[in-house]
C-alpha atoms as a PDB file:
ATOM      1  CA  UNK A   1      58.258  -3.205 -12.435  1.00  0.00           C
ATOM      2  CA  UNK A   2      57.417  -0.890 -15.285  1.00  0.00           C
ATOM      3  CA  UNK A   3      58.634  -3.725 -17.893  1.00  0.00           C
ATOM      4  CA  UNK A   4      55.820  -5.782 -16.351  1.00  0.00           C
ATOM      5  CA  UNK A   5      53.517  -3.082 -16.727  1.00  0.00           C
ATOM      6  CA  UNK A   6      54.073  -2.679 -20.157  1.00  0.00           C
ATOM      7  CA  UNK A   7      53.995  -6.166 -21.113  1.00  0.00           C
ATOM      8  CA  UNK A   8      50.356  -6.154 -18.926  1.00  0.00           C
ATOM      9  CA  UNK A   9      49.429  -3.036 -21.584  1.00  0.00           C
ATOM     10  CA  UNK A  10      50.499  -4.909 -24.481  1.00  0.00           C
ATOM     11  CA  UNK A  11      48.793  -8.300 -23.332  1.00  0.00           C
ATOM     12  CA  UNK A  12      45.346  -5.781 -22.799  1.00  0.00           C
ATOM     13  CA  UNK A  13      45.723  -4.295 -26.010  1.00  0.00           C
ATOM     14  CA  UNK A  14      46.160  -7.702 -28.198  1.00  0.00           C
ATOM     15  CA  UNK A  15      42.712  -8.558 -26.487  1.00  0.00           C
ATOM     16  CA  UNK A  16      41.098  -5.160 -27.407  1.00  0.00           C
ATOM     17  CA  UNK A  17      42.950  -5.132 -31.072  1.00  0.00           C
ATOM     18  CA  UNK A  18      40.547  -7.654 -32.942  1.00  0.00           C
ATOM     19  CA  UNK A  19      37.129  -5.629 -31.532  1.00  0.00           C
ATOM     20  CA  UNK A  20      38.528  -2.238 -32.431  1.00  0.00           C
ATOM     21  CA  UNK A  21      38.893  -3.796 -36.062  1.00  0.00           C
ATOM     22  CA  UNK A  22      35.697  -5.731 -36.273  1.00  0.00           C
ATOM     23  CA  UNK A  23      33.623  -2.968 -34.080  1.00  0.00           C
ATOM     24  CA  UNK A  24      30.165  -2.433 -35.363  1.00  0.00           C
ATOM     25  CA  UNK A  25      30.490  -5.724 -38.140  1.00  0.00           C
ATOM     26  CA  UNK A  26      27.449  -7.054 -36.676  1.00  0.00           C
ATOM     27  CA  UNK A  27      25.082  -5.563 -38.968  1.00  0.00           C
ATOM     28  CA  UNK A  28      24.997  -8.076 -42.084  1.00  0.00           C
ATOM     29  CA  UNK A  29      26.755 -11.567 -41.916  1.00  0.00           C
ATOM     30  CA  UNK A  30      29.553 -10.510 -40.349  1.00  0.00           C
ATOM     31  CA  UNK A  31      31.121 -11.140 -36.872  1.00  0.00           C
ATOM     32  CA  UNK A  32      32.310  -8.430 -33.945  1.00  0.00           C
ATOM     33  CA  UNK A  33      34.699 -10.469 -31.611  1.00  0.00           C
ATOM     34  CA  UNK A  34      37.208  -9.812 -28.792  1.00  0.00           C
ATOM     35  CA  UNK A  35      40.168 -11.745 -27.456  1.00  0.00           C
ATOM     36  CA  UNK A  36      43.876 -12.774 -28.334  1.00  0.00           C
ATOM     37  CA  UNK A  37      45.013 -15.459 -29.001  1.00  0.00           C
ATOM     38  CA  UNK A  38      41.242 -17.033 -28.421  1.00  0.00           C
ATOM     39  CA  UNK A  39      37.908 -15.383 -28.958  1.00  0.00           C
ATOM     40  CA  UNK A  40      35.858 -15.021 -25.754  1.00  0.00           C
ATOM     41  CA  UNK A  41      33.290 -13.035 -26.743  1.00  0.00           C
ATOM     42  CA  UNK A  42      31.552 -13.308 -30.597  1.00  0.00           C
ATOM     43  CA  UNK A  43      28.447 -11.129 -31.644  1.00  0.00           C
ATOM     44  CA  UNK A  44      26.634 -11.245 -35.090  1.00  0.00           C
ATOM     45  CA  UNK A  45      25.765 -13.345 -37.725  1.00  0.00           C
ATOM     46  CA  UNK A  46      22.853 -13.665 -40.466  1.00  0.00           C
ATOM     47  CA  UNK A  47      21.000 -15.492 -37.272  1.00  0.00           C
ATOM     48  CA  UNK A  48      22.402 -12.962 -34.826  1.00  0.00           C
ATOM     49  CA  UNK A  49      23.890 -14.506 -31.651  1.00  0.00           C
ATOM     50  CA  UNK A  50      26.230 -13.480 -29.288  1.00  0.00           C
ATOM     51  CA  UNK A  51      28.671 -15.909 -27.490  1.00  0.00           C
ATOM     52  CA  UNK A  52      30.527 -15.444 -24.884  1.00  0.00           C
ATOM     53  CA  UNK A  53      33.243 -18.337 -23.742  1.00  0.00           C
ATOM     54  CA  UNK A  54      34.604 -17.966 -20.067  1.00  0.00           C
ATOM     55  CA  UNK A  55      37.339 -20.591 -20.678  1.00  0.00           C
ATOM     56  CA  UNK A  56      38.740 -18.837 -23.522  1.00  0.00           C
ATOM     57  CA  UNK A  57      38.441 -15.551 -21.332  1.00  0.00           C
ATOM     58  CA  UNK A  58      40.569 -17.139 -18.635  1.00  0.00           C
ATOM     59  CA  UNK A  59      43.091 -18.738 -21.302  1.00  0.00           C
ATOM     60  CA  UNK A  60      43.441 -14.855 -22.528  1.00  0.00           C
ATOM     61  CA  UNK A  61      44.070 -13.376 -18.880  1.00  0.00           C
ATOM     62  CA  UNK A  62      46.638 -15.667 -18.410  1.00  0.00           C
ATOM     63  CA  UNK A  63      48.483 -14.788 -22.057  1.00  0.00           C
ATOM     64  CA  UNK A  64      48.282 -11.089 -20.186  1.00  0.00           C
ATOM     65  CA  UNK A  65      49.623 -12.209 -17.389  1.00  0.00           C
ATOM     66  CA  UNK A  66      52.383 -14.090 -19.579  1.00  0.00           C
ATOM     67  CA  UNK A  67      53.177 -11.083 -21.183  1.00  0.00           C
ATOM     68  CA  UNK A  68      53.378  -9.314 -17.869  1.00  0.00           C
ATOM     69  CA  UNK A  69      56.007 -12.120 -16.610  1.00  0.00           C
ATOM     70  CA  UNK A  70      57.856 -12.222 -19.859  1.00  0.00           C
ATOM     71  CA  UNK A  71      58.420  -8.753 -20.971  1.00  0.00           C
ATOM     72  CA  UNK A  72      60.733  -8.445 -17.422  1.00  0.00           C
ATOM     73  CA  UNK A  73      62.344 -11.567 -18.648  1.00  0.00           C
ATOM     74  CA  UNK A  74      63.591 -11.556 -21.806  1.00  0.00           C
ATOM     75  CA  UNK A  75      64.795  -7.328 -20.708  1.00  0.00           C
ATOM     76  CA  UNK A  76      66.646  -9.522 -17.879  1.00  0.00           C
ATOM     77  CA  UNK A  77      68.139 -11.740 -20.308  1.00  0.00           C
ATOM     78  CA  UNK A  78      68.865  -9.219 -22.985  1.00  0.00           C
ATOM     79  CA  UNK A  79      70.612  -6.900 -20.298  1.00  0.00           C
ATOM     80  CA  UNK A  80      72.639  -9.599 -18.278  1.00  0.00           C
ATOM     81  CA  UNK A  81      76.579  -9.460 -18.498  1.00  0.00           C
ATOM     82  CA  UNK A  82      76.865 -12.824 -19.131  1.00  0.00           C
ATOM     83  CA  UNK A  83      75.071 -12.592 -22.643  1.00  0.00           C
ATOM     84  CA  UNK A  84      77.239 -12.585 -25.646  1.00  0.00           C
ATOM     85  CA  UNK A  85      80.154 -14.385 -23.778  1.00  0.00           C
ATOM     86  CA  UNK A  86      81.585 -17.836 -24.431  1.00  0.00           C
ATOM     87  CA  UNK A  87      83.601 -20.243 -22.008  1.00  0.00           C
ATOM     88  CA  UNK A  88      87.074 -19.838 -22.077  1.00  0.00           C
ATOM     89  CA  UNK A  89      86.663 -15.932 -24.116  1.00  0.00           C
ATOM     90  CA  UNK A  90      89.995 -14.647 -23.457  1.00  0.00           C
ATOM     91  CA  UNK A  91      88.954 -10.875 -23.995  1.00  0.00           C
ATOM     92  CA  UNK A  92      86.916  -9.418 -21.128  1.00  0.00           C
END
């Protein structure tokens, strides 16, 4: 459970990453955007616009919700008995 959490944190913080780096570049030509992997929401320009793209929005909640499902996973995989063992390994 608290693997899933913290992949859910991670996921949430790769979307917030890119705006805390581009916050307040909206003044000249320059862009402030949010989302990871995909951009949902764009503001700035020399003609100043702001977009905002619900199907990249959705496409980022469910990379969170990947991260929430594979976090648990790969600590499931990388704590099993069975890892590191070959058929027919004499030595237990």
């Amino acid at each position: 459970m608290a693997a899933g959490i913290v992949g859910l944190v991670f996921g949430l913080f790769a979307n917030v990453l890119p705006f805390l780096f581009t916050y307040g570049a909206y003044n000249e030509d320059r862009y402030e955007v949010m989302g990871f992997p995909f951009f949902f929401h764009r503001v700035g320009g020399l003609r100043y616009k702001n977009i905002f793209v619900l199907s990249n929005m959705l496409w980022d909640c469910v990379f969170v919700l990947g991260c929430g499902v594979a976090v648990p996973a790969i600590l499931a995989l990388w704590r099993s008995p069975m890892m590191g063992k070959v058929k027919g390994d004499i030595h237990h």
